[in-house]
C-alpha atoms as a PDB file:
ATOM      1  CA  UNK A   1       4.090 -35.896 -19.254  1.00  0.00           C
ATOM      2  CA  UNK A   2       4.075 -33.383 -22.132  1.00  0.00           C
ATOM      3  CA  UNK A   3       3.511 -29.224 -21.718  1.00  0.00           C
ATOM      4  CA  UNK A   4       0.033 -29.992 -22.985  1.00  0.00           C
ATOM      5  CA  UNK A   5      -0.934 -32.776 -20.351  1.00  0.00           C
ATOM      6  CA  UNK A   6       0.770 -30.416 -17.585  1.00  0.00           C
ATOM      7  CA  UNK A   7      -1.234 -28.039 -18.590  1.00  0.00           C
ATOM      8  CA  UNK A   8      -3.970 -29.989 -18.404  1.00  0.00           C
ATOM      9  CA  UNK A   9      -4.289 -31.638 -15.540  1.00  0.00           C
ATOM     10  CA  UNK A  10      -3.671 -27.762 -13.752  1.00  0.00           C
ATOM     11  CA  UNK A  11      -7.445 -26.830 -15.557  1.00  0.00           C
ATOM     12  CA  UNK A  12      -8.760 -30.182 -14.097  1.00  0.00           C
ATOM     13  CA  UNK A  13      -7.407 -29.439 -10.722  1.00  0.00           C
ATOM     14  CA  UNK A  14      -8.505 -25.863 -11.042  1.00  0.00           C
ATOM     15  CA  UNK A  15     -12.099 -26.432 -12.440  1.00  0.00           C
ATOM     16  CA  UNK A  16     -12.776 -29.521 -10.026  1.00  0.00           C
ATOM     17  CA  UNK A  17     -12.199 -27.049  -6.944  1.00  0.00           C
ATOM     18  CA  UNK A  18     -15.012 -24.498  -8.501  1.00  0.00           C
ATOM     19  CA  UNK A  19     -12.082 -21.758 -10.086  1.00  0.00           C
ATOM     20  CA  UNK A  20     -14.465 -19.656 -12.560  1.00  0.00           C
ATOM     21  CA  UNK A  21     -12.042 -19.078 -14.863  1.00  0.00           C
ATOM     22  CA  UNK A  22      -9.822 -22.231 -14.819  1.00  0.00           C
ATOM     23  CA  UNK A  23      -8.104 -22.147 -17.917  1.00  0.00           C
ATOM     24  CA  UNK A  24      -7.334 -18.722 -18.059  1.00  0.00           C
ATOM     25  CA  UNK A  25      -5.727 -19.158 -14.281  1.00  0.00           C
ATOM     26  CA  UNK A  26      -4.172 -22.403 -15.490  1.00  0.00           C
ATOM     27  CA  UNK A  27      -2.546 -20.405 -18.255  1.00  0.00           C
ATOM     28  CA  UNK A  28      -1.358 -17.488 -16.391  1.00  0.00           C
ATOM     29  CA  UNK A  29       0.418 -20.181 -13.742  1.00  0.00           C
ATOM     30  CA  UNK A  30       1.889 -22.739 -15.951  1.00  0.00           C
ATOM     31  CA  UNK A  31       3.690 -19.755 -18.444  1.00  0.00           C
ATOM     32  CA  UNK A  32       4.672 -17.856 -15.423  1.00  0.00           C
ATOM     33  CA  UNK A  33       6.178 -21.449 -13.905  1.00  0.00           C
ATOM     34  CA  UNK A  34       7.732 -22.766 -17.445  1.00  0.00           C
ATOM     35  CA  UNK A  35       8.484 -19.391 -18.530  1.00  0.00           C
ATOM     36  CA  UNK A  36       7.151 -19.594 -22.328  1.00  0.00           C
ATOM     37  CA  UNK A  37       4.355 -17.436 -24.032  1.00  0.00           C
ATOM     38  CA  UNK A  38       1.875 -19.041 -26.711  1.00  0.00           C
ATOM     39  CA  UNK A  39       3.694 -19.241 -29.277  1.00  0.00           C
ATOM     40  CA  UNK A  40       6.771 -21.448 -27.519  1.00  0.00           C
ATOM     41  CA  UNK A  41       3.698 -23.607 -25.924  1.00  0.00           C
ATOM     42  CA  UNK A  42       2.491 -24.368 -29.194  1.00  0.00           C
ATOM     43  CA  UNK A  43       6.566 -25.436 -30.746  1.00  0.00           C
ATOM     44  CA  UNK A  44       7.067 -27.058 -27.607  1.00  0.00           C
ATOM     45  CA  UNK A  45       6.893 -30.747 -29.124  1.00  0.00           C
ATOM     46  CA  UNK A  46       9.158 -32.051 -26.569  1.00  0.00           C
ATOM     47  CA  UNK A  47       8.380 -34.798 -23.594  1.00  0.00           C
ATOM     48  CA  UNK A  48       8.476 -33.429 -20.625  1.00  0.00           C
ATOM     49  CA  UNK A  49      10.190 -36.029 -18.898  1.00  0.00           C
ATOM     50  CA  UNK A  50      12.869 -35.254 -21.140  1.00  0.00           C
ATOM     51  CA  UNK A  51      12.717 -31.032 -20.236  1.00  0.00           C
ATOM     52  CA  UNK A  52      16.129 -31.004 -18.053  1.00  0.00           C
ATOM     53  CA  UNK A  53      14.917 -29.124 -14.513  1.00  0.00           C
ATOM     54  CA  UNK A  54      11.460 -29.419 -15.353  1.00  0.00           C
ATOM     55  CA  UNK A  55      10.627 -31.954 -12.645  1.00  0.00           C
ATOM     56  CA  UNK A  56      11.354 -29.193  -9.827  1.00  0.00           C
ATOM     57  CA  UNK A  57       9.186 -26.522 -12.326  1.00  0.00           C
ATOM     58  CA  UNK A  58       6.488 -29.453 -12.270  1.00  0.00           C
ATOM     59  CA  UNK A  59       5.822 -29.583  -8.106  1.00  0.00           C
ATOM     60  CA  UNK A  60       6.182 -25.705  -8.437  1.00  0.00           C
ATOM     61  CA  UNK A  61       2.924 -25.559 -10.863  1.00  0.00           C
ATOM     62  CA  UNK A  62       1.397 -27.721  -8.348  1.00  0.00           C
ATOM     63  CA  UNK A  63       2.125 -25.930  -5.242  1.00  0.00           C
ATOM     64  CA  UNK A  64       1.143 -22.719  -7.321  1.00  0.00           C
ATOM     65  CA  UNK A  65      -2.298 -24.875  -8.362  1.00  0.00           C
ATOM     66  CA  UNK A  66      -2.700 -25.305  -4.049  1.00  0.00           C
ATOM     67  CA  UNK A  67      -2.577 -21.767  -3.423  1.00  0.00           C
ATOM     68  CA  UNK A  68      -5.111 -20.714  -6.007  1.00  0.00           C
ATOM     69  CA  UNK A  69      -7.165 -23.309  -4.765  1.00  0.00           C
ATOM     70  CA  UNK A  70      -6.419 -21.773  -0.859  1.00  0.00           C
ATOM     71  CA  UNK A  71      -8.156 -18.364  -2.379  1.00  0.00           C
ATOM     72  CA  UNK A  72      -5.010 -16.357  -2.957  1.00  0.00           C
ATOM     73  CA  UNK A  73      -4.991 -14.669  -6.199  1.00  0.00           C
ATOM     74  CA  UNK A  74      -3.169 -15.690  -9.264  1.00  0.00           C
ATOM     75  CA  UNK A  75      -1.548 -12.035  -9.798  1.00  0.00           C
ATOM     76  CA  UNK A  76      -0.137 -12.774  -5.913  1.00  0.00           C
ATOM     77  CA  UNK A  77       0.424 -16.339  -7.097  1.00  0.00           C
ATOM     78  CA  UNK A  78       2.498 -15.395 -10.508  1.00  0.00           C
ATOM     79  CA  UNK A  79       4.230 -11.741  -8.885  1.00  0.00           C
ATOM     80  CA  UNK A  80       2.562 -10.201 -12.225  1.00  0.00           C
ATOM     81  CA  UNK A  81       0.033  -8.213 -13.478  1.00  0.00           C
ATOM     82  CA  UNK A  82      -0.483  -6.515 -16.791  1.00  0.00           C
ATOM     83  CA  UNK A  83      -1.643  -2.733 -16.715  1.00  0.00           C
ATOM     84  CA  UNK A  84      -1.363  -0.363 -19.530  1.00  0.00           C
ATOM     85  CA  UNK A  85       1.070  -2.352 -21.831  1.00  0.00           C
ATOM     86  CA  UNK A  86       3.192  -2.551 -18.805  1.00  0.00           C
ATOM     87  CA  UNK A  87       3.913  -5.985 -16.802  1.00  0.00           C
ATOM     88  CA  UNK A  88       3.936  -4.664 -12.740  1.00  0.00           C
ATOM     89  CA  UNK A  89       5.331  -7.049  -9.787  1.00  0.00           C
ATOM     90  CA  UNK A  90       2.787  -7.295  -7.808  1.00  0.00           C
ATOM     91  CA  UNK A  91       2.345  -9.133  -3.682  1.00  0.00           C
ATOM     92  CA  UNK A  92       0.148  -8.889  -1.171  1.00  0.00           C
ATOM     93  CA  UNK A  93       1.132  -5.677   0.003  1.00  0.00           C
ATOM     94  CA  UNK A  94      -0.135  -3.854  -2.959  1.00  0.00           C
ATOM     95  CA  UNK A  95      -3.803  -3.584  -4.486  1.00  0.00           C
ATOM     96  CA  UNK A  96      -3.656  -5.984  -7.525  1.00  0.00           C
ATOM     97  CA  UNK A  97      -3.615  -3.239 -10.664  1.00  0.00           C
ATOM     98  CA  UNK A  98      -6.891  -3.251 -12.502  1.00  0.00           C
ATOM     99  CA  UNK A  99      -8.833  -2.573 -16.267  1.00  0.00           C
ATOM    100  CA  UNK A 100     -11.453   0.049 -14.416  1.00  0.00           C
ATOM    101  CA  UNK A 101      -7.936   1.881 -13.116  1.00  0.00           C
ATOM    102  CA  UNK A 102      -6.562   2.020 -17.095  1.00  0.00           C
ATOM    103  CA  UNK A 103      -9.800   4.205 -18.074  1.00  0.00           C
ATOM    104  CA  UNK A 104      -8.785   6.403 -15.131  1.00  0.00           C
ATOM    105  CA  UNK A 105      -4.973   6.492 -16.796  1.00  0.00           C
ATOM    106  CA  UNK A 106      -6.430   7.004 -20.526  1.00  0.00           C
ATOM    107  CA  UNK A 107      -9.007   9.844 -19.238  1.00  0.00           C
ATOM    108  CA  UNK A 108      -5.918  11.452 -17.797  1.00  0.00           C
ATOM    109  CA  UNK A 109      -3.399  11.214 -20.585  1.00  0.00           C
ATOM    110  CA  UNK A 110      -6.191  12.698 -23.152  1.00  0.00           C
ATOM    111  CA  UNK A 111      -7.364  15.671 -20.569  1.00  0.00           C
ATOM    112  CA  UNK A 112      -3.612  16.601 -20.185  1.00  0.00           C
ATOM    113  CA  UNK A 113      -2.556  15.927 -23.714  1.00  0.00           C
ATOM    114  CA  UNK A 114      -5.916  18.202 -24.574  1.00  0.00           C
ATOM    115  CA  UNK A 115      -4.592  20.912 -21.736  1.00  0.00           C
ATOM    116  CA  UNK A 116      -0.937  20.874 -23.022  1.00  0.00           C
ATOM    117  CA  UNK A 117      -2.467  21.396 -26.625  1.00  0.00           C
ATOM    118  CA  UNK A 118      -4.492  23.999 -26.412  1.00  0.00           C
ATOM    119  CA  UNK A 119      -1.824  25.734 -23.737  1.00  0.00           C
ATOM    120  CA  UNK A 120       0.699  25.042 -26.543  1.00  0.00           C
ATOM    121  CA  UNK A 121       2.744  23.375 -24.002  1.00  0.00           C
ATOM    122  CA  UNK A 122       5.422  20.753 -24.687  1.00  0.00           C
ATOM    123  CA  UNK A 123       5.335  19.087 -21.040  1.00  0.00           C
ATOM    124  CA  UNK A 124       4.478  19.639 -17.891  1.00  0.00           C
ATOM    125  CA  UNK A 125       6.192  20.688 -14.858  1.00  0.00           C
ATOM    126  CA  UNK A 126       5.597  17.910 -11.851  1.00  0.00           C
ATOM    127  CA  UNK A 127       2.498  15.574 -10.972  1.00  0.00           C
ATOM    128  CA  UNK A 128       1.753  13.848  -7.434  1.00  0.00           C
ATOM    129  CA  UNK A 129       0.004  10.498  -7.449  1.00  0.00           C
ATOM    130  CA  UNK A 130      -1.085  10.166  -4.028  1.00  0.00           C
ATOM    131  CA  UNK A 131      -1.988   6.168  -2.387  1.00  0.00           C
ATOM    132  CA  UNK A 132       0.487   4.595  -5.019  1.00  0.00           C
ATOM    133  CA  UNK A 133       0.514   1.566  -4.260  1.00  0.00           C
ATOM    134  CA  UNK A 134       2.060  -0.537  -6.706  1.00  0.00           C
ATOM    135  CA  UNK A 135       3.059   2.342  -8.177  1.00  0.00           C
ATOM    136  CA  UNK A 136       1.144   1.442 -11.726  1.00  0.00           C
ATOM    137  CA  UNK A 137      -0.569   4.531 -12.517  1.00  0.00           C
ATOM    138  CA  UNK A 138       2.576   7.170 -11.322  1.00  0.00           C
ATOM    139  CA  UNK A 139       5.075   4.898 -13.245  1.00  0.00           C
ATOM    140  CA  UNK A 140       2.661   4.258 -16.629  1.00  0.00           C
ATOM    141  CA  UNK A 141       2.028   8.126 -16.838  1.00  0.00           C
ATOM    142  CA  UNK A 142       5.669   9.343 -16.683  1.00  0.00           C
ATOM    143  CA  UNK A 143       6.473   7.077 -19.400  1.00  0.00           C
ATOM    144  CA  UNK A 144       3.576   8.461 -21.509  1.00  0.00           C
ATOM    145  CA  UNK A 145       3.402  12.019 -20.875  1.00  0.00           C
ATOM    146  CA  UNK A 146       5.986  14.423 -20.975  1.00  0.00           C
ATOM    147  CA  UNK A 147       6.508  15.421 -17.297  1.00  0.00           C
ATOM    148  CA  UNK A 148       9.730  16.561 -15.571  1.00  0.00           C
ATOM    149  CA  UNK A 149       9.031  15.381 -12.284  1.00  0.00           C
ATOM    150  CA  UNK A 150       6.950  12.913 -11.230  1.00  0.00           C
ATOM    151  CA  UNK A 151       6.153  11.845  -7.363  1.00  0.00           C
ATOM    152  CA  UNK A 152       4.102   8.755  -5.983  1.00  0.00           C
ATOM    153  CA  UNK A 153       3.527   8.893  -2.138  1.00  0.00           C
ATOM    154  CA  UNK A 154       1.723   6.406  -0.105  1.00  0.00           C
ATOM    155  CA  UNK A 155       1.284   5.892   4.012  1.00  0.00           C
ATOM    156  CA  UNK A 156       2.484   2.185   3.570  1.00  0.00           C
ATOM    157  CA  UNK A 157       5.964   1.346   3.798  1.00  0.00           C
ATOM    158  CA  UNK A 158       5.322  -1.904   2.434  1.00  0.00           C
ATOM    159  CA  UNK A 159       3.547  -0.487  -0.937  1.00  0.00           C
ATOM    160  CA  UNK A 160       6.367   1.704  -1.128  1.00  0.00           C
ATOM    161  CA  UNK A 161       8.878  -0.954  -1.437  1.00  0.00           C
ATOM    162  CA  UNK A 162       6.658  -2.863  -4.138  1.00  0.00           C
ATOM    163  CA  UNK A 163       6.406   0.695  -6.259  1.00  0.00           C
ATOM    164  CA  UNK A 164      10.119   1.040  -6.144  1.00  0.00           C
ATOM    165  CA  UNK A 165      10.335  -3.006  -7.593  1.00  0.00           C
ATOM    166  CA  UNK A 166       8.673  -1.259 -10.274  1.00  0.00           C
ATOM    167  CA  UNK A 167       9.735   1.974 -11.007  1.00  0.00           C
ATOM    168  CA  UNK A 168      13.115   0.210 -11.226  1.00  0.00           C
ATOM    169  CA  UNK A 169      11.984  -2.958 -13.156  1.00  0.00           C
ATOM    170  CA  UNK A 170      10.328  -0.560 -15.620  1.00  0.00           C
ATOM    171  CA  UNK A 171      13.725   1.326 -15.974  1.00  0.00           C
ATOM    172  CA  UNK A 172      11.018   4.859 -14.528  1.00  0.00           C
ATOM    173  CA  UNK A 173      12.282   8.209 -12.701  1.00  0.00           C
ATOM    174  CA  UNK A 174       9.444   8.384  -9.930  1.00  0.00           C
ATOM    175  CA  UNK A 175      10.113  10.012  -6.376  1.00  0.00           C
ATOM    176  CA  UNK A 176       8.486   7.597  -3.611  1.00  0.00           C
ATOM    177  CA  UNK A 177       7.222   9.265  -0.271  1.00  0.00           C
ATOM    178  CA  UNK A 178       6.424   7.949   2.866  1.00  0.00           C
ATOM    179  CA  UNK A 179       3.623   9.837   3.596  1.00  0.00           C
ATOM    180  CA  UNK A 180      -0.408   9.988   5.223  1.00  0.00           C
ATOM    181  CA  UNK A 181      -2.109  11.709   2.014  1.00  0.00           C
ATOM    182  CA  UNK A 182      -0.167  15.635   2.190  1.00  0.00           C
ATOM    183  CA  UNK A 183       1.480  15.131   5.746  1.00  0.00           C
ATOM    184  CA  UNK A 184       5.171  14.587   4.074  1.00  0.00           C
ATOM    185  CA  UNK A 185       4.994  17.202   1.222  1.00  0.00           C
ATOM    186  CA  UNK A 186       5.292  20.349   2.239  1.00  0.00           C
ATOM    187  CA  UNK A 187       7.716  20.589  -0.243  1.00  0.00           C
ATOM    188  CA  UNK A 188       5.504  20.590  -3.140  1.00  0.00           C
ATOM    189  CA  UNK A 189       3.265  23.014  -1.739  1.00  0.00           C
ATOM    190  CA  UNK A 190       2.393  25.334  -4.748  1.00  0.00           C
ATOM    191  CA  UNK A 191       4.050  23.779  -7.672  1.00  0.00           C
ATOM    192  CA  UNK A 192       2.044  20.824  -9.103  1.00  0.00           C
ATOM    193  CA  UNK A 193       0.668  20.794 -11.829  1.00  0.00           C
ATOM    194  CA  UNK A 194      -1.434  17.368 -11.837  1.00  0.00           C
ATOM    195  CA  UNK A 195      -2.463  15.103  -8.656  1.00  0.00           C
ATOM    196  CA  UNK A 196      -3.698  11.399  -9.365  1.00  0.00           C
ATOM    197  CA  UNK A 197      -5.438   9.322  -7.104  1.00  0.00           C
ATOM    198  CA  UNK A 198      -6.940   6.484  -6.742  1.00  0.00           C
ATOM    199  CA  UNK A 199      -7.817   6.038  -2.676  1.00  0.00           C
ATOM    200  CA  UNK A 200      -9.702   3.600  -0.408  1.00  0.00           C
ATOM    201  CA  UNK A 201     -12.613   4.116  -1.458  1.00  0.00           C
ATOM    202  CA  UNK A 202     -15.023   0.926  -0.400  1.00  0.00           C
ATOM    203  CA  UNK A 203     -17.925   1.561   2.259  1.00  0.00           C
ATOM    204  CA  UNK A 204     -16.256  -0.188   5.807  1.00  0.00           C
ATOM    205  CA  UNK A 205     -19.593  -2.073   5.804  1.00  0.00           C
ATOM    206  CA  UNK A 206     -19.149  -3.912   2.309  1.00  0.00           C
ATOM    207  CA  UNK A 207     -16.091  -5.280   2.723  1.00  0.00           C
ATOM    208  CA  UNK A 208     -17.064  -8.183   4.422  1.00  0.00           C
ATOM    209  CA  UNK A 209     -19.493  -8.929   1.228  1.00  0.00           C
ATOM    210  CA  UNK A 210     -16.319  -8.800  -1.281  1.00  0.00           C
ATOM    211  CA  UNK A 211     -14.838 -11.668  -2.834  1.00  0.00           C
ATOM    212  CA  UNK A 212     -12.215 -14.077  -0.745  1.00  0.00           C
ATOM    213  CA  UNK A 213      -9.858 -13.371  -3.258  1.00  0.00           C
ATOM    214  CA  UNK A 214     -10.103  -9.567  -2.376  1.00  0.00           C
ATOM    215  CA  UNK A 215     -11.004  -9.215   1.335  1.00  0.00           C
ATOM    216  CA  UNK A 216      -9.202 -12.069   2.192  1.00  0.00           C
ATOM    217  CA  UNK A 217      -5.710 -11.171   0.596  1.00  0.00           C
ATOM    218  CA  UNK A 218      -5.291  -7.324  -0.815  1.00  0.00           C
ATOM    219  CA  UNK A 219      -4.275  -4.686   2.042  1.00  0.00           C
ATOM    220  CA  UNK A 220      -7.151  -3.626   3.783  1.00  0.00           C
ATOM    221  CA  UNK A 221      -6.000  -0.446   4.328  1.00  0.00           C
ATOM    222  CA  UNK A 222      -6.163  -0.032   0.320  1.00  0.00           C
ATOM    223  CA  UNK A 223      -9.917  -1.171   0.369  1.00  0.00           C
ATOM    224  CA  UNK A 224     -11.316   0.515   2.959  1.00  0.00           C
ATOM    225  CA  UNK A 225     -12.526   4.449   2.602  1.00  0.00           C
ATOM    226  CA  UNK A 226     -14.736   4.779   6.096  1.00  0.00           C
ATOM    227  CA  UNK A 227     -18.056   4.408   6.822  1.00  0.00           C
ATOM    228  CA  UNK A 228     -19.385   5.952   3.237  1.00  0.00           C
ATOM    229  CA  UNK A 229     -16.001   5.403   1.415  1.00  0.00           C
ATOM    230  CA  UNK A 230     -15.673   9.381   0.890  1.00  0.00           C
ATOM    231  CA  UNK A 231     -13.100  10.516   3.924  1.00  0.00           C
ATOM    232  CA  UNK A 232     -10.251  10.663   1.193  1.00  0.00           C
ATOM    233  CA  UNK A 233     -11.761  12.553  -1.330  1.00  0.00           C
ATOM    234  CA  UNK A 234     -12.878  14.566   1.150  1.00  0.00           C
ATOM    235  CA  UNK A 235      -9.231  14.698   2.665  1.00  0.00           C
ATOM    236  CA  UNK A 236      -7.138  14.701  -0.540  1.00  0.00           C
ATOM    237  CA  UNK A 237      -9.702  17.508  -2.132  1.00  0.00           C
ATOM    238  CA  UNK A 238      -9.203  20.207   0.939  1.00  0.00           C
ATOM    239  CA  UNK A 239      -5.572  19.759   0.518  1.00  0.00           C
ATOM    240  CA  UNK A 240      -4.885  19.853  -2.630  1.00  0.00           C
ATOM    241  CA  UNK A 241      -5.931  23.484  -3.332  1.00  0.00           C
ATOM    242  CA  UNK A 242      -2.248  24.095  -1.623  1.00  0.00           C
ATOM    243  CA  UNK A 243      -0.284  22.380  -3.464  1.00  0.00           C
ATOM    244  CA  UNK A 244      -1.299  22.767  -7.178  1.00  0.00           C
ATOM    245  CA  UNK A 245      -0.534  25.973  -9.247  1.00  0.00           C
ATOM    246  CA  UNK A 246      -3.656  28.190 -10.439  1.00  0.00           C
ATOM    247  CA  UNK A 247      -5.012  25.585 -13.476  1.00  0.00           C
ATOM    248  CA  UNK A 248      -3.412  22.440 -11.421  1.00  0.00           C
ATOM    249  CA  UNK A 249      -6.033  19.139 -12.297  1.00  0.00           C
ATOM    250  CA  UNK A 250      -7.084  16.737  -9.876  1.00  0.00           C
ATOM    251  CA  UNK A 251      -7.894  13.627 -11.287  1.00  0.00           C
ATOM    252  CA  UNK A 252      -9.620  10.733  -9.117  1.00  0.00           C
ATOM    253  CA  UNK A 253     -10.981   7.349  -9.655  1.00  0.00           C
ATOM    254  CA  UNK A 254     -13.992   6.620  -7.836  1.00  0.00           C
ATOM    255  CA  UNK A 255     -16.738   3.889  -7.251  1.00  0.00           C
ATOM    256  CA  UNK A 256     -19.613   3.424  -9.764  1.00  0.00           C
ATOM    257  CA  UNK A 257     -21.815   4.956  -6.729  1.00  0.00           C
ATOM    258  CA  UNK A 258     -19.827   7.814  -6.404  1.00  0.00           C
ATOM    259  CA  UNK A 259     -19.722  10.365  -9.326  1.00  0.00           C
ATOM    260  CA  UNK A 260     -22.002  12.361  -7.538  1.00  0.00           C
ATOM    261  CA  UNK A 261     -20.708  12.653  -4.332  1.00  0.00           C
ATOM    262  CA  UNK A 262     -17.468  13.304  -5.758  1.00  0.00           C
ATOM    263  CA  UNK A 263     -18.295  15.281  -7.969  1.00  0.00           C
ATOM    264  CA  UNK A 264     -19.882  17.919  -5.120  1.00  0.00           C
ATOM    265  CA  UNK A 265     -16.888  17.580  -3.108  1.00  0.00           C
ATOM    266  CA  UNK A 266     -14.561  19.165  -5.876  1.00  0.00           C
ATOM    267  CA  UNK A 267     -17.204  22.014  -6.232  1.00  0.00           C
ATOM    268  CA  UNK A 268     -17.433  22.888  -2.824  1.00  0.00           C
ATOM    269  CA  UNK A 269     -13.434  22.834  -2.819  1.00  0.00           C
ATOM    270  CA  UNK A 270     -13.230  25.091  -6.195  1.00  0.00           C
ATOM    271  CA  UNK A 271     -12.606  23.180  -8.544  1.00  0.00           C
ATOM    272  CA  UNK A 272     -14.082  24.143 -12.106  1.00  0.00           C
ATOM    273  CA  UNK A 273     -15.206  22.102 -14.753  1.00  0.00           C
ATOM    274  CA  UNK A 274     -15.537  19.147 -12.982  1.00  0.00           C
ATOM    275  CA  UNK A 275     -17.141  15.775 -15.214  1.00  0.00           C
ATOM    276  CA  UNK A 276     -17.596  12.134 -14.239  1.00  0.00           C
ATOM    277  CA  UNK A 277     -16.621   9.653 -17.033  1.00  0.00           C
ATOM    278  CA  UNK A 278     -17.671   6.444 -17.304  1.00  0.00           C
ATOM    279  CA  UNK A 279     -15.799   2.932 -17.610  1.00  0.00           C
ATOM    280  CA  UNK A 280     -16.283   0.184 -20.163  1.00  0.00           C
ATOM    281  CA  UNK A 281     -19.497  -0.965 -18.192  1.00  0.00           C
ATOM    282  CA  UNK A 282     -21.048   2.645 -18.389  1.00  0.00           C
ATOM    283  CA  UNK A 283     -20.269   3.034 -14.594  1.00  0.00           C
ATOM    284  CA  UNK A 284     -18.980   5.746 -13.131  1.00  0.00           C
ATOM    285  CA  UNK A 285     -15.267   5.848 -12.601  1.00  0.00           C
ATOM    286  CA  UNK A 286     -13.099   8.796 -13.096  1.00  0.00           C
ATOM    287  CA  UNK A 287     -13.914  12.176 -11.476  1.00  0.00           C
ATOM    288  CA  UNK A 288     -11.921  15.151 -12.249  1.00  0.00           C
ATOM    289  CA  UNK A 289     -11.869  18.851 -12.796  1.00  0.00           C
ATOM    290  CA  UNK A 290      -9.532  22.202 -12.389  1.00  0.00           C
ATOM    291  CA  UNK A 291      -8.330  25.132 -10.277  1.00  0.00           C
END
């Protein structure tokens, strides 16, 4: 068989079992699996039965096809997920990194690159991204702000070990904590300048109406936020008064039902200027404001 009938037969396989988006799965799989881009697929003029070691790379595409057919996720499926620029290792002990989290990075890079302007600052001191998880939004904004110290903390073990894959892979200085929201970081009591977060924050109640791929794979305990998905931005909010400076921003991303519940918990907690922004849909999605 050649690359192009390989590839083939994985969108037939993929579209016969009902897979929305087939070919772009099909895609993702087969270049993870034969380790070429576009370009390479589209020099490759060789026969595959010819491709030395590609009869073992062959029943891995298929056994890769299986699972994605089983409901697990391709990102799970391929160990990789794009976010930022940045390609992330991703497994099922980590929430799979997504476009509605890279407005939350972009509104935060212009606020503090705004903030450090008009401050005529040159960087900033230390920021705390609490519920890391994979680590994607602590590791893409220390490599694209200017920030001495940068700490990710998160009450799974398990994510913690994923965010380290990356903060390595990605060649990135980030601090991971073990720790339940502030319980571990008394430490930095006083002293930050920026906390990120992007919490459980789906209603207990709708999980069971997500997709498989999502309820039936990613970490629950990265899904669910309670009985009206606001305990930690209610948690997070109280507690962070103690451990930024005077001026420290709190930046969140939230559910498109949210802004305005959010938005009243970080005014009843202080915090000034606080604005809802909107993602590509027009939903709400990033809430954030000021001491």
């Amino acid at each position: 068989m050649t690359y192009q009938e390989i590839l083939k037969e994985a969108e037939n396989r993929l579209n016969k079992a009902g897979i929305e988006e087939y070919k772009a799965n099909a895609w993702l799989l087969f270049s993870s699996i034969f380790k070429m881009d576009r370009l390479e697929f589209m020099m490759a003029c060789l026969d595959y039965a010819d491709d030395e070691g590609s009869e073992s790379s062959f029943a891995n595409l298929n056994e890769a096809i299986d699972k994605r057919i089983a409901g697990v996720p391709v990102q799970y499926i391929s160990n990789e997920q794009s976010f930022y620029g940045y390609d992330f290792y991703v497994d099922e002990r980590v929430l799979i990194p997504r476009q509605d989290t890279e407005i939350v990075v972009e509104t935060i890079i212009n606020t503090l690159q705004a903030y450090m302007l008009k401050n005529n600052l040159t960087k900033l001191n230390k920021l705390l991204d609490v519920c890391t998880g994979s680590g994607c939004i602590a590791i893409t904004l220390a490599n694209e702000l200017p920030i001495d110290e940068v700490y990710a903390s998160d009450v799974s073990s398990d994510a913690l070990e994923v965010a380290a894959i990356n903060g390595k892979r990605l060649n990135t200085n980030v601090k991971w904590i073990l720790s339940d929201c502030f319980n571990n970081l008394g430490e930095l009591k006083n002293s930050l300048d920026v906390i990120v977060s992007n919490p459980p924050y789906i209603e207990t109640e709708v999980i069971n109406s997500l997709e498989p791929d999502v309820k039936d794979h990613e970490p629950m305990l990265a899904l669910d936020g309670s009985l009206d998905g606001l305990k930690f931005y209610r948690l997070i909010t109280a507690e962070a008064k103690d451990y930024l400076k005077a001026g420290g921003y709190l930046f969140y991303e939230i559910g498109y039902n949210q802004g305005k519940a959010v938005y009243s918990i970080m005014k009843d907690n202080g915090f000034k200027d606080v604005q809802v922004a909107k993602d590509l849909a027009g939903l709400d999605r990033v809430c954030y404001g000021h001491l």
